[in-house]
PDB file of N, CA and C in Angstrom:
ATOM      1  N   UNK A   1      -6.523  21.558  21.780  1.00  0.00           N
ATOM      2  CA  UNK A   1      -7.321  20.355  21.862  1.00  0.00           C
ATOM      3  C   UNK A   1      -6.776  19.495  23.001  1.00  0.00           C
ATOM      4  N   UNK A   2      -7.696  18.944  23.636  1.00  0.00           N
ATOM      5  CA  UNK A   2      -7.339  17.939  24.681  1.00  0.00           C
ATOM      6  C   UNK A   2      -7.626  16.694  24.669  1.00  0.00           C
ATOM      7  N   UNK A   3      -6.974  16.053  24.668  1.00  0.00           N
ATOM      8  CA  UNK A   3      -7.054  14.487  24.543  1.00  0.00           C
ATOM      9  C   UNK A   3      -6.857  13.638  25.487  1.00  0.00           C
ATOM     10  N   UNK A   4      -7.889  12.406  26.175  1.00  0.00           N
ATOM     11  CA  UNK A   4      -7.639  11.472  27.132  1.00  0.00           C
ATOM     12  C   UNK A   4      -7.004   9.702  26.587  1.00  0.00           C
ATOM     13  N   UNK A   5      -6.669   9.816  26.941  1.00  0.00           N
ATOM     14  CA  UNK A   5      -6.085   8.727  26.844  1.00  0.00           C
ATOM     15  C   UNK A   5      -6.101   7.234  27.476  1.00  0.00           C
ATOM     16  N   UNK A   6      -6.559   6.277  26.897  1.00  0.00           N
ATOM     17  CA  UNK A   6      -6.948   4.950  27.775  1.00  0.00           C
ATOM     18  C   UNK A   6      -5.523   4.576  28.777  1.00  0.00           C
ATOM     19  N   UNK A   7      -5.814   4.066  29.851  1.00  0.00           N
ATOM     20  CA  UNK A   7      -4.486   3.999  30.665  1.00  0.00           C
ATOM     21  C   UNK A   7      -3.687   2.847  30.267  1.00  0.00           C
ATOM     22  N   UNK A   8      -4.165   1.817  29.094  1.00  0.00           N
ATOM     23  CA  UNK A   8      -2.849   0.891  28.196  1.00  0.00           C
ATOM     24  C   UNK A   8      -2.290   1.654  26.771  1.00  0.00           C
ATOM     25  N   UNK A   9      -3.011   2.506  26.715  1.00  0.00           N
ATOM     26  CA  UNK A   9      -2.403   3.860  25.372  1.00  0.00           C
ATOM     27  C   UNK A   9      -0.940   4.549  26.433  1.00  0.00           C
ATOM     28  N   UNK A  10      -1.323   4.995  27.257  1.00  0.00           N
ATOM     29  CA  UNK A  10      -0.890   5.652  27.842  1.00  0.00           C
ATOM     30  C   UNK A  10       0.572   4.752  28.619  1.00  0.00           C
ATOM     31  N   UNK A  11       0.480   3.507  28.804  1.00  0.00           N
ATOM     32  CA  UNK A  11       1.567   2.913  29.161  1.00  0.00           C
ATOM     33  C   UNK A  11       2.448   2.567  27.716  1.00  0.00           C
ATOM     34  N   UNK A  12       1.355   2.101  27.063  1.00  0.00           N
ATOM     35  CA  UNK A  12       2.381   2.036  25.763  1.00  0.00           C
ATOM     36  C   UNK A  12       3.402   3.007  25.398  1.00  0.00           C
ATOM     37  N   UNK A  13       2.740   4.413  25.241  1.00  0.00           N
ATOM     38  CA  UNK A  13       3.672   5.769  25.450  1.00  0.00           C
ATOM     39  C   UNK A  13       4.839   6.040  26.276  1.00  0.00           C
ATOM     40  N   UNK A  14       4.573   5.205  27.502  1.00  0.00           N
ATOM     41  CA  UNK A  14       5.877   5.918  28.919  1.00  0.00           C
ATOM     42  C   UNK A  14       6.581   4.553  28.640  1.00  0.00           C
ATOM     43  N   UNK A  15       6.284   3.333  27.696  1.00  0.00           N
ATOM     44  CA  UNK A  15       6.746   2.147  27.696  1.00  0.00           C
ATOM     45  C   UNK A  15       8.325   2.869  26.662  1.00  0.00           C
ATOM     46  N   UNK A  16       7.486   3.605  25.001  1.00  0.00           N
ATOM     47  CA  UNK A  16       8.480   4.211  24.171  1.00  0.00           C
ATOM     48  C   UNK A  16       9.321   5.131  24.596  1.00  0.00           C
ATOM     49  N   UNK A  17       8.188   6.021  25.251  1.00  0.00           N
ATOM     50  CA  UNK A  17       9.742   6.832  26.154  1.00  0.00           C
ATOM     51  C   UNK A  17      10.881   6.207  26.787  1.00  0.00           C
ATOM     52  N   UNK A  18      10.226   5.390  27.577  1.00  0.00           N
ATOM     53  CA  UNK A  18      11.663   4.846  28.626  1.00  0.00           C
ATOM     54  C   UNK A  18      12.501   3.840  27.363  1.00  0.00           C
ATOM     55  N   UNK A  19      12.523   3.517  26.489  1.00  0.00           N
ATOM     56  CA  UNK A  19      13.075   2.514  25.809  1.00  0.00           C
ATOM     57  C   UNK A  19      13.488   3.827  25.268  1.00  0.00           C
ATOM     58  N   UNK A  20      13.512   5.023  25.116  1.00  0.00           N
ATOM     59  CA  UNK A  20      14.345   5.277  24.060  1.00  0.00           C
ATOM     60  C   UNK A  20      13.812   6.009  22.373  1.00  0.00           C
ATOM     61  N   UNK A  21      12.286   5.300  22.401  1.00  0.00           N
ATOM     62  CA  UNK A  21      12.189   5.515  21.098  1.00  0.00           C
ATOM     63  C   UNK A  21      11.393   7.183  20.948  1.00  0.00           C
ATOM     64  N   UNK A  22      10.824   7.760  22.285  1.00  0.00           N
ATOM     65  CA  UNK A  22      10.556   8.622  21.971  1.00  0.00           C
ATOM     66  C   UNK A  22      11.105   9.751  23.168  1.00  0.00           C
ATOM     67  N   UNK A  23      11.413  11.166  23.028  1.00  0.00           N
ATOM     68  CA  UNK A  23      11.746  11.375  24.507  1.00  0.00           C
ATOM     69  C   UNK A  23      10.208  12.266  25.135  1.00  0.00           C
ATOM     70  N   UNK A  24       9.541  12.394  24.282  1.00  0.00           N
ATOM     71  CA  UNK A  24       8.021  13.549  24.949  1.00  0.00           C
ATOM     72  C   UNK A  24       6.763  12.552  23.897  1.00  0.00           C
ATOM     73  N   UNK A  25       5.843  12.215  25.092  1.00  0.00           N
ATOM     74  CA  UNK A  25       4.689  11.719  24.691  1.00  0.00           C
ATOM     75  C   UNK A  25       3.745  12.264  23.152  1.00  0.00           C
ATOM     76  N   UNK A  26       3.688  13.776  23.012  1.00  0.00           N
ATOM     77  CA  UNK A  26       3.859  14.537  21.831  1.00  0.00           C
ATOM     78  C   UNK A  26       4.371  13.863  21.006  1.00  0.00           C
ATOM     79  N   UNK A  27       5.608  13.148  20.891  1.00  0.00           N
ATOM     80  CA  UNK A  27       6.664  13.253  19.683  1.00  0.00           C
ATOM     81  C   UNK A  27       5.329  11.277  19.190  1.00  0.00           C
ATOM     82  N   UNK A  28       5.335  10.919  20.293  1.00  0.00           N
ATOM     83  CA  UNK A  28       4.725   9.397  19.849  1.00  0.00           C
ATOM     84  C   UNK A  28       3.332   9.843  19.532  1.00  0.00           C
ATOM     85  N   UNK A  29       2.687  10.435  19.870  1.00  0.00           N
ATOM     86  CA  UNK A  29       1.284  10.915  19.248  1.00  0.00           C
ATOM     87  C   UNK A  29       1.340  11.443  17.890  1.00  0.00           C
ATOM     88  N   UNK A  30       2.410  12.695  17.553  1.00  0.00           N
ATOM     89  CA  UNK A  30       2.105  13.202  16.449  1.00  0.00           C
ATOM     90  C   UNK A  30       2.839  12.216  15.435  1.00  0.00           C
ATOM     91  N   UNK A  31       3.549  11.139  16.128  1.00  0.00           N
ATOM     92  CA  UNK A  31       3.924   9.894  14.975  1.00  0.00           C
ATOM     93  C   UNK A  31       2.622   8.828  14.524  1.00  0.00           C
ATOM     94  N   UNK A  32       2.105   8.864  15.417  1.00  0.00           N
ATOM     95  CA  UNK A  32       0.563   7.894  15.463  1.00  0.00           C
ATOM     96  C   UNK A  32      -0.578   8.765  14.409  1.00  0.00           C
ATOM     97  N   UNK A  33      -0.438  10.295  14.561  1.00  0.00           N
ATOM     98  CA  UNK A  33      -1.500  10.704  13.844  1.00  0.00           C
ATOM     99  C   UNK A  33      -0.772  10.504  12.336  1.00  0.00           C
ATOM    100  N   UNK A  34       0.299  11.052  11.899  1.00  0.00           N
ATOM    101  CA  UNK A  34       1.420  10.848  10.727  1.00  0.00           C
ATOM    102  C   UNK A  34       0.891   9.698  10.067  1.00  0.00           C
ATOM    103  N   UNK A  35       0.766   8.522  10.622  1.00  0.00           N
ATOM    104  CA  UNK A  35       0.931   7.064  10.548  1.00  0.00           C
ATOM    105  C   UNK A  35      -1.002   6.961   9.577  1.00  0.00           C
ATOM    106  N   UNK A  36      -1.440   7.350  11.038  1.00  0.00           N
ATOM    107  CA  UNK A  36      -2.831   7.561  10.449  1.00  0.00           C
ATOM    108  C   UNK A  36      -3.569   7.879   9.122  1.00  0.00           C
ATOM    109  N   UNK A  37      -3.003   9.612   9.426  1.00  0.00           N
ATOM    110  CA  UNK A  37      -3.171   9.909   8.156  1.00  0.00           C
ATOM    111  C   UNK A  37      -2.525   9.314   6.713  1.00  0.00           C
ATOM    112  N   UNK A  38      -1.659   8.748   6.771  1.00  0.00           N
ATOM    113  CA  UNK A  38      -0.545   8.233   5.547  1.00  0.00           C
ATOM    114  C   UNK A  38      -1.848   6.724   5.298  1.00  0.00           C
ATOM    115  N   UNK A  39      -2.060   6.197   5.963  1.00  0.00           N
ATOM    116  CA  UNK A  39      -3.500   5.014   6.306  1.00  0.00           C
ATOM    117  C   UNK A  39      -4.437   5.566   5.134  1.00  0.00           C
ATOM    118  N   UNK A  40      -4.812   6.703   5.889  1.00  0.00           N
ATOM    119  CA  UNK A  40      -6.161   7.218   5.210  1.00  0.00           C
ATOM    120  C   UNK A  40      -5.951   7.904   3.649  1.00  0.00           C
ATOM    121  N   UNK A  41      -4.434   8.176   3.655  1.00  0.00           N
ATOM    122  CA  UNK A  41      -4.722   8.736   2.160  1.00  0.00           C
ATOM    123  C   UNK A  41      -4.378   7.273   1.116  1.00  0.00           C
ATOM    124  N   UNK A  42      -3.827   6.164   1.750  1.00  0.00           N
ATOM    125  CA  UNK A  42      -3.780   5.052   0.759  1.00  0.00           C
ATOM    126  C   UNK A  42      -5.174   4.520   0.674  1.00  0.00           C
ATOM    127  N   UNK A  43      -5.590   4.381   2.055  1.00  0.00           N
ATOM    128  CA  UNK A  43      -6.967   3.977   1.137  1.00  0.00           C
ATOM    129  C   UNK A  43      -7.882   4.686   0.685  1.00  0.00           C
ATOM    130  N   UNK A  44      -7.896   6.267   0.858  1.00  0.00           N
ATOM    131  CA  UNK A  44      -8.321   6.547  -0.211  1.00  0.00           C
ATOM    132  C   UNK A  44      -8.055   6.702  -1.668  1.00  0.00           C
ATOM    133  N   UNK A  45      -6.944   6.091  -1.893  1.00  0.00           N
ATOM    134  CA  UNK A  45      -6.269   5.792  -3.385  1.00  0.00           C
ATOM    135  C   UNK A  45      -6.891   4.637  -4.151  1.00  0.00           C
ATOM    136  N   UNK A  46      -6.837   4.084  -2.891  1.00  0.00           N
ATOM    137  CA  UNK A  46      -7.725   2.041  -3.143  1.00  0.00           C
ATOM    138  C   UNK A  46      -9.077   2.406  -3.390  1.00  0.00           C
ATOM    139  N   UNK A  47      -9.744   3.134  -2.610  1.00  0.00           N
ATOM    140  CA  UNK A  47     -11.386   3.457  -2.767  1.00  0.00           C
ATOM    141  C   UNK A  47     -11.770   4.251  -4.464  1.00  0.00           C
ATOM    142  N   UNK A  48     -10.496   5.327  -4.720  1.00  0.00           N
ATOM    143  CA  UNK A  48     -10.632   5.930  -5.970  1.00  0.00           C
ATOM    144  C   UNK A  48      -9.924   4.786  -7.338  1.00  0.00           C
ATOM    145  N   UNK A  49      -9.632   3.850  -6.834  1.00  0.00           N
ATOM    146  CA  UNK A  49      -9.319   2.962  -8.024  1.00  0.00           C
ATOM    147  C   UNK A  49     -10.185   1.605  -8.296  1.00  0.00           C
ATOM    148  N   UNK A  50     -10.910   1.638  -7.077  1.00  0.00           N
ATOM    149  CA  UNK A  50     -11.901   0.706  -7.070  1.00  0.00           C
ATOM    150  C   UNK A  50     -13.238   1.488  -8.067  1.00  0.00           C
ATOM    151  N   UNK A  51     -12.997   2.473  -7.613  1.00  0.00           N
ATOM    152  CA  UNK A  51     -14.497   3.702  -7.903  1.00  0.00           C
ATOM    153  C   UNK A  51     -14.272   3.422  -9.506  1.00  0.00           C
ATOM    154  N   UNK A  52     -12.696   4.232 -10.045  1.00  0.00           N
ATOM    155  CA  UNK A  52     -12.508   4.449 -11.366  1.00  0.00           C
ATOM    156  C   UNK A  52     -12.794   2.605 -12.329  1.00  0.00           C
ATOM    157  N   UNK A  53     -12.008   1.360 -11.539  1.00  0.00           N
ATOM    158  CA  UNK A  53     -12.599   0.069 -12.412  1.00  0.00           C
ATOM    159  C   UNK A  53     -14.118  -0.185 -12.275  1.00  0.00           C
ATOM    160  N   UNK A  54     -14.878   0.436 -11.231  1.00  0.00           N
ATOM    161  CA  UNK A  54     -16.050  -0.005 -11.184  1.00  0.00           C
ATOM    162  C   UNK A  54     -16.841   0.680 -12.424  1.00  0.00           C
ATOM    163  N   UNK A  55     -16.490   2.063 -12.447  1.00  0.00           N
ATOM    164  CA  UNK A  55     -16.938   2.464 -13.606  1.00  0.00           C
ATOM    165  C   UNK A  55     -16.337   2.437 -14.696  1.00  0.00           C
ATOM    166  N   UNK A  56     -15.434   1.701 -15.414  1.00  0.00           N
ATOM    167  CA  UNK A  56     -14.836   1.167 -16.452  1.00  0.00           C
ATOM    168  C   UNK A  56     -15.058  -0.012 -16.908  1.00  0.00           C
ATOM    169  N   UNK A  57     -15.865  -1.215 -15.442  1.00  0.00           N
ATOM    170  CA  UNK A  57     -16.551  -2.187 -16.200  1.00  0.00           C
ATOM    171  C   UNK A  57     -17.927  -2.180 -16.617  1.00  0.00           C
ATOM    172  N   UNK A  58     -18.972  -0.489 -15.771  1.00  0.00           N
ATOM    173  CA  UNK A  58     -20.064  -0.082 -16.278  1.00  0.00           C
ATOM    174  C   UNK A  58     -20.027   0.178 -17.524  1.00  0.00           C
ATOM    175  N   UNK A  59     -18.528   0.687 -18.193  1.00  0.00           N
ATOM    176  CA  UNK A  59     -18.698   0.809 -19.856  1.00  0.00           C
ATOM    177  C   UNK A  59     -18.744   0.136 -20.488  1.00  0.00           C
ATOM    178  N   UNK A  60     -18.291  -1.238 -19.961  1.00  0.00           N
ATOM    179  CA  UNK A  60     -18.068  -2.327 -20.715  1.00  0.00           C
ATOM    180  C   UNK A  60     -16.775  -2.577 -21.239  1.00  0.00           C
ATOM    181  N   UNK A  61     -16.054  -1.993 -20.812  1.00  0.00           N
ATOM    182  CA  UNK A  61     -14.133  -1.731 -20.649  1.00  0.00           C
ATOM    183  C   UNK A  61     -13.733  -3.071 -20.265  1.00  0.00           C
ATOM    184  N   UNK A  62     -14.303  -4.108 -19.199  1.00  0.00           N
ATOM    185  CA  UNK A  62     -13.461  -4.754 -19.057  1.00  0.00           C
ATOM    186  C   UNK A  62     -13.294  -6.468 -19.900  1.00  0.00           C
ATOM    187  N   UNK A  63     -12.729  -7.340 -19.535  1.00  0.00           N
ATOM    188  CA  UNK A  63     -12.176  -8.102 -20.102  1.00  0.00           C
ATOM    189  C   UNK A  63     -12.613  -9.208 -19.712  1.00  0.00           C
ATOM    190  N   UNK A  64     -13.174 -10.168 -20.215  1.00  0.00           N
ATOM    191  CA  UNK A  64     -13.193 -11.560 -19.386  1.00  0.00           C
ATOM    192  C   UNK A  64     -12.320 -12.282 -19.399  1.00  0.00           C
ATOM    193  N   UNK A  65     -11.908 -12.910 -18.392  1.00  0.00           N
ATOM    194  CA  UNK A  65     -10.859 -13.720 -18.065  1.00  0.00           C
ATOM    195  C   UNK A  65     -11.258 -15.376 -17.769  1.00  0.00           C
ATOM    196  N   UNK A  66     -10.474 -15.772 -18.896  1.00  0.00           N
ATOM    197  CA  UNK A  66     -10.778 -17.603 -18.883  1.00  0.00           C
ATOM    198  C   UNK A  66      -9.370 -17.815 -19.082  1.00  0.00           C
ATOM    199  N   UNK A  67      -9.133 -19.302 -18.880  1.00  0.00           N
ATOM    200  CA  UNK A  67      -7.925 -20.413 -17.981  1.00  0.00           C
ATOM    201  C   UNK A  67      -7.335 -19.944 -19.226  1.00  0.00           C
ATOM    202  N   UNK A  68      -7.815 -19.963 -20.476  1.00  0.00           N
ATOM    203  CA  UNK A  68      -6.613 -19.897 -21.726  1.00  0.00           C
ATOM    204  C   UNK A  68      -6.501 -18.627 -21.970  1.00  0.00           C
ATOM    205  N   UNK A  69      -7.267 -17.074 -21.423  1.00  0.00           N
ATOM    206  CA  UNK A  69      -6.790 -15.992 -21.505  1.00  0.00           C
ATOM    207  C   UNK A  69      -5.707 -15.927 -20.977  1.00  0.00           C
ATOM    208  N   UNK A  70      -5.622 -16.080 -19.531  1.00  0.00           N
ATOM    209  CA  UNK A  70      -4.802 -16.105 -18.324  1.00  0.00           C
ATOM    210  C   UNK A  70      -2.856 -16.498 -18.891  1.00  0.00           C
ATOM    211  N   UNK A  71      -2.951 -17.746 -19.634  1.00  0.00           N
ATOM    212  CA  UNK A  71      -2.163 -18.588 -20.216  1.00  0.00           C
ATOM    213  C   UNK A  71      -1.542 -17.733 -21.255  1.00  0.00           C
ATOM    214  N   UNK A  72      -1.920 -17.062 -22.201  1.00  0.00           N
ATOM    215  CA  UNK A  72      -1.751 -16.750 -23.097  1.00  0.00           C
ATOM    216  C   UNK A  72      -1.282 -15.072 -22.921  1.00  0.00           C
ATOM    217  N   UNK A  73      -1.835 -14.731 -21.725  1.00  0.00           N
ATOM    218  CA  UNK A  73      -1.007 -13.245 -21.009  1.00  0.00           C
ATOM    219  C   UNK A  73      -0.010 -14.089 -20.859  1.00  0.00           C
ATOM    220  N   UNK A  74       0.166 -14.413 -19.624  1.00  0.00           N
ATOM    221  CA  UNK A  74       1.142 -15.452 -19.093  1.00  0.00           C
ATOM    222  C   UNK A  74       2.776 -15.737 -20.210  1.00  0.00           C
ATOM    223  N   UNK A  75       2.308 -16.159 -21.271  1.00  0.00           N
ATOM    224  CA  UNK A  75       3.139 -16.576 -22.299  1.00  0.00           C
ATOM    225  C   UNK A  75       3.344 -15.374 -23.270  1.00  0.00           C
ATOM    226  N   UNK A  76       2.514 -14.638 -23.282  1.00  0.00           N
ATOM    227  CA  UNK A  76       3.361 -12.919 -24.082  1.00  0.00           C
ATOM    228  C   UNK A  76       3.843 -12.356 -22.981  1.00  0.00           C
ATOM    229  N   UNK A  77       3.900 -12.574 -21.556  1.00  0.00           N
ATOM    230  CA  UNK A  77       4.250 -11.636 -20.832  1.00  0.00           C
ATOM    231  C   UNK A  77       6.085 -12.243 -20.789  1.00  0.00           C
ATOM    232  N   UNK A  78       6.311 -13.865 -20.426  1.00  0.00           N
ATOM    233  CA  UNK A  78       7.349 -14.167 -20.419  1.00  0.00           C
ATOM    234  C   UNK A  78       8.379 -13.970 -21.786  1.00  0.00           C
ATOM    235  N   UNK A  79       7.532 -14.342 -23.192  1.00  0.00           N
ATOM    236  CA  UNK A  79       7.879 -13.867 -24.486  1.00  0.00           C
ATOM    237  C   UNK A  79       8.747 -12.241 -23.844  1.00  0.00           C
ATOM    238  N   UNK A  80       7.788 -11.050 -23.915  1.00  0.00           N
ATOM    239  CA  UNK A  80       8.716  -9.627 -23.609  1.00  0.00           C
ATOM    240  C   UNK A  80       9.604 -10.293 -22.553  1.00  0.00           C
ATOM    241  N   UNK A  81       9.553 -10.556 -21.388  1.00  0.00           N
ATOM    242  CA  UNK A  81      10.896 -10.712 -20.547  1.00  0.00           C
ATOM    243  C   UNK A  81      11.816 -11.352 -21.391  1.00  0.00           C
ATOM    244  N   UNK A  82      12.187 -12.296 -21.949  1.00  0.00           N
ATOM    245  CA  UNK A  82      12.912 -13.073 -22.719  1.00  0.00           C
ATOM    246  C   UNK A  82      13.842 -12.085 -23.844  1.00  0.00           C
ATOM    247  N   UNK A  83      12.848 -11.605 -24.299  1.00  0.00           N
ATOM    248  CA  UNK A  83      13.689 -10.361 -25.436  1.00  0.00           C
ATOM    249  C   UNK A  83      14.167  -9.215 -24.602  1.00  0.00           C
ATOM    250  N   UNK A  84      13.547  -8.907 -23.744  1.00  0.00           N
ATOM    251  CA  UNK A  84      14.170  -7.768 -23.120  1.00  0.00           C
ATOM    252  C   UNK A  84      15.782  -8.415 -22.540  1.00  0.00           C
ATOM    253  N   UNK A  85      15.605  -9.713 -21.820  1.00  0.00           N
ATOM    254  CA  UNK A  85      17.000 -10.631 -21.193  1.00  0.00           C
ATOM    255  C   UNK A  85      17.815 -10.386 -22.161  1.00  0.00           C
ATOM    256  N   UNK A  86      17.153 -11.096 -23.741  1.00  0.00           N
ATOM    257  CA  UNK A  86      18.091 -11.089 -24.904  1.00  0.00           C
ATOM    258  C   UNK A  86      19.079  -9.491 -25.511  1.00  0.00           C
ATOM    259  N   UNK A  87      18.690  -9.111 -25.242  1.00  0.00           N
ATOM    260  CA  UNK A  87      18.821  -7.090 -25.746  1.00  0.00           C
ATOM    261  C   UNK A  87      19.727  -6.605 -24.612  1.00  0.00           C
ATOM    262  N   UNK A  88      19.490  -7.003 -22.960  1.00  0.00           N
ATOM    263  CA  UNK A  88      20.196  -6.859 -22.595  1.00  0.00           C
ATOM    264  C   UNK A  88      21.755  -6.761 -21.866  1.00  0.00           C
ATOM    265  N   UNK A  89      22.593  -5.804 -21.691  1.00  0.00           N
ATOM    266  CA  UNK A  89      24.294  -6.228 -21.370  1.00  0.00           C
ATOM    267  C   UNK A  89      24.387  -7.288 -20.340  1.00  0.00           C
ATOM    268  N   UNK A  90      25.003  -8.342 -20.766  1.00  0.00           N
ATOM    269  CA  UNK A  90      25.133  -8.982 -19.356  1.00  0.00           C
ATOM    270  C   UNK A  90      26.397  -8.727 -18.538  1.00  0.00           C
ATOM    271  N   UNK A  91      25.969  -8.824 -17.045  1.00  0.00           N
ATOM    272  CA  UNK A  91      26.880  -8.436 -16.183  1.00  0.00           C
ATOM    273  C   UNK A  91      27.785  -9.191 -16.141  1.00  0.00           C
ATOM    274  N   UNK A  92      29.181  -9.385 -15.785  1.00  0.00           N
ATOM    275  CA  UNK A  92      30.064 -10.547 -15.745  1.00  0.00           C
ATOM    276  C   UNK A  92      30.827 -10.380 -14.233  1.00  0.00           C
TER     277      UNK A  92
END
């Protein structure tokens, strides 16, 4: 495969080489595609978890959330931290 390259892509590249960070234009490309792809498989994680709540509030799965729900997570959530603090060794 052959690839062109815009001539500020291309300085950016001889910019990493000469600094050091890369020694062959190759090595900064196949880090850029790496980069890419690692991009594309998180959001496709985000797209499949959006997909899976979208259809979990089509079941009617989800929850409504009002100021005193919110509060009341809020206050069982600090409740468990508190007992878990309590239960656990303290460091000295």
């Amino acid at each position: 495969m052959e690839v062109h390259l815009a001539p500020d892509q291309k300085a950016f590249i001889r910019q990493a080489i000469e600094s050091g960070r890369f020694t062959r234009a190759e090595d900064a490309v196949e880090e850029a595609l790496a980069l890419w792809e690692e991009r594309e498989r998180k959001r496709a994680e985000i797209l499949a978890a959006v997909d899976a709540a979208e259809a979990s509030l089509a079941r009617g799965e989800g929850h409504v959330l009002t100021q005193e729900s919110v509060q009341e997570l809020a206050g069982k959530v600090k409740q468990r931290g508190r007992a878990r603090l309590a239960t656990e060794p303290q460091a000295h």
